[in-house]
Protein backbone atom coordinates (compact mmCIF):
# COMPACT_ATOMS: atom_id res chain seq x y z
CA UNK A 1 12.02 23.11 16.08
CA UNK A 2 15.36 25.04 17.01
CA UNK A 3 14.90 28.67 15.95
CA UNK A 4 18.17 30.86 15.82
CA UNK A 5 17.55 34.73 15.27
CA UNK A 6 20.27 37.11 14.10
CA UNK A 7 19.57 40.71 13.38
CA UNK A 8 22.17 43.16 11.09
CA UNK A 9 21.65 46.56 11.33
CA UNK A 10 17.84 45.73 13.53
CA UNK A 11 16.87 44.78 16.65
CA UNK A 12 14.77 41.00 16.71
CA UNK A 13 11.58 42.38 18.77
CA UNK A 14 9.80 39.38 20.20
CA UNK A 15 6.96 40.19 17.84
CA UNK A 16 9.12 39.14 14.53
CA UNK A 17 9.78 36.21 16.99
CA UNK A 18 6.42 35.14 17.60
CA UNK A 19 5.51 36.36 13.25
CA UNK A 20 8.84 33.56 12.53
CA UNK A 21 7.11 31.24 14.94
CA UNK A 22 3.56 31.34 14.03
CA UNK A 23 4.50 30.88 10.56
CA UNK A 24 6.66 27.98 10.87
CA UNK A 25 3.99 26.07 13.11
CA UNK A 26 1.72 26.29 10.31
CA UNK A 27 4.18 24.11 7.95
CA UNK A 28 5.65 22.38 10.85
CA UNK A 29 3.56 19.34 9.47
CA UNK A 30 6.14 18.67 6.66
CA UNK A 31 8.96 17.72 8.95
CA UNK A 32 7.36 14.74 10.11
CA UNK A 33 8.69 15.48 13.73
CA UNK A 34 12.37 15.21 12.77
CA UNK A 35 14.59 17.93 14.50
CA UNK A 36 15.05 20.93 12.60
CA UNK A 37 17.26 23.66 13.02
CA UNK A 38 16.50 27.53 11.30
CA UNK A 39 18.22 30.63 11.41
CA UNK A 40 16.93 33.31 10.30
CA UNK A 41 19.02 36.57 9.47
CA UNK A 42 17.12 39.87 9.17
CA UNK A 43 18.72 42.63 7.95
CA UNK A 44 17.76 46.18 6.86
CA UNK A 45 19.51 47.54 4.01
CA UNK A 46 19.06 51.00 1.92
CA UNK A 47 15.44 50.74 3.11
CA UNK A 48 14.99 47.23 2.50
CA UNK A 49 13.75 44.76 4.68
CA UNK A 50 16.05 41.23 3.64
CA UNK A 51 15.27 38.24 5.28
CA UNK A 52 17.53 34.86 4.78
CA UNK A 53 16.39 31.79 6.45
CA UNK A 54 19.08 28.65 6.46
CA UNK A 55 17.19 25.67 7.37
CA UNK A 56 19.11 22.31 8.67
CA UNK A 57 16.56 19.03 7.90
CA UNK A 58 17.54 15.11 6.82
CA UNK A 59 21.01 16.02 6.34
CA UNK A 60 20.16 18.47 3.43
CA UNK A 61 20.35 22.39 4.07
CA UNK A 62 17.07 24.77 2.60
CA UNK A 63 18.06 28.10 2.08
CA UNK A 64 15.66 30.73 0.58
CA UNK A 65 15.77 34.86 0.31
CA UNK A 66 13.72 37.97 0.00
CA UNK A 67 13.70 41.50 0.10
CA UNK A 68 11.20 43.75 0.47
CA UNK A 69 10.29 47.06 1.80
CA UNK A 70 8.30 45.32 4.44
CA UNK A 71 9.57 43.33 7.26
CA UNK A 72 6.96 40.95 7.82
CA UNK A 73 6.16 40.65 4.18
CA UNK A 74 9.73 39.85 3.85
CA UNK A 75 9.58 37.16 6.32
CA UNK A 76 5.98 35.45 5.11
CA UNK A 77 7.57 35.10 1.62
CA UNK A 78 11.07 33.73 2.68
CA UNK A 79 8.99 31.09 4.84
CA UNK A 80 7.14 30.13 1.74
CA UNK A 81 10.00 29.93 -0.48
CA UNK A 82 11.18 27.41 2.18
CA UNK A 83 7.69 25.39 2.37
CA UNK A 84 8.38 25.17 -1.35
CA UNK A 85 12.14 23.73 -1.18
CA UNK A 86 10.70 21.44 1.57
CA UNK A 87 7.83 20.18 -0.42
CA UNK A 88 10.36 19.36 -3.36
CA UNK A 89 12.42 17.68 -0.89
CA UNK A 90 9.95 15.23 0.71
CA UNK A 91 8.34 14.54 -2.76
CA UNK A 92 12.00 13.58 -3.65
CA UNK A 93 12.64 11.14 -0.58
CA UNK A 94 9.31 9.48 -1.23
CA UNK A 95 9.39 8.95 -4.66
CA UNK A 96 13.15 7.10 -3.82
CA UNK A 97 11.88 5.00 -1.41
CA UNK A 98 8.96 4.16 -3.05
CA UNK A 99 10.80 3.76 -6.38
CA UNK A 100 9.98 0.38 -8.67
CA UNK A 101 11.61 -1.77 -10.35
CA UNK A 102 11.11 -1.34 -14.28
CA UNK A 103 8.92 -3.64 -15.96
CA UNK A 104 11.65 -4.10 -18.35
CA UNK A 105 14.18 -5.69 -16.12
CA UNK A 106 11.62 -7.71 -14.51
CA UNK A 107 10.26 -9.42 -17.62
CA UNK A 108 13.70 -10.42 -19.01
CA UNK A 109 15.13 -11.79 -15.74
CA UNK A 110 11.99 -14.20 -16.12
CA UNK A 111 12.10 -14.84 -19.16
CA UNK A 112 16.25 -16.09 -18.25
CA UNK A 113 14.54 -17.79 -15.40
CA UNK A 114 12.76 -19.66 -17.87
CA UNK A 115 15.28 -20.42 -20.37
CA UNK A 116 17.06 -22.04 -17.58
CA UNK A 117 14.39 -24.86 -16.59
């Protein structure tokens, strides 16, 4: 996983590093071991802690936002909101691959197959 850090207005200490990183390992499960690319934006704004995290994964881009008055609250949440969006997304690309033919079309192209012999 390719983790970008940009900070507006606040330095990135290595400890919101390692917080960004010891979150994502714990939903690093749902990428299936494709490449991913985040970049997370942190920014502190009229006392507010906003953090943005732009996700790049199967050719589809995650975004997701918070702000808080905590940093690291701020960051937990916005990681969430993206384990969410990701969740979504996989259920999506299963349920496509694994989609079925309906019964419907199935049961008249027989029933033509039948009318034919």
């Amino acid at each position: 996983m390719n983790i970008e850090f940009t900070g507006r207005h606040i330095d990135v200490t290595p400890a919101i590093k390692s917080h960004v990183v010891d979150q994502f390992e714990k939903i690093e499960h749902l990428f299936d071991g494709k490449p991913v690319k985040a970049h997370v934006i942190i920014e502190v704004e009229r006392g507010m802690h906003r953090s943005e995290i732009v996700m790049n994964w199967r050719n589809e881009v995650l975004t997701a936002e918070t702000s808080v008055s905590d940093m690291y609250l701020s960051l937990s949440q916005t990681i969430d909101k993206i384990e969410k969006r990701a969740r979504k997304l996989k259920g999506k690309i299963i349920d496509k691959a694994h989609r079925a033919t309906s019964v419907a079309i199935t049961s008249a192209a027989m029933d033509e197959a039948d009318e034919q012999s």
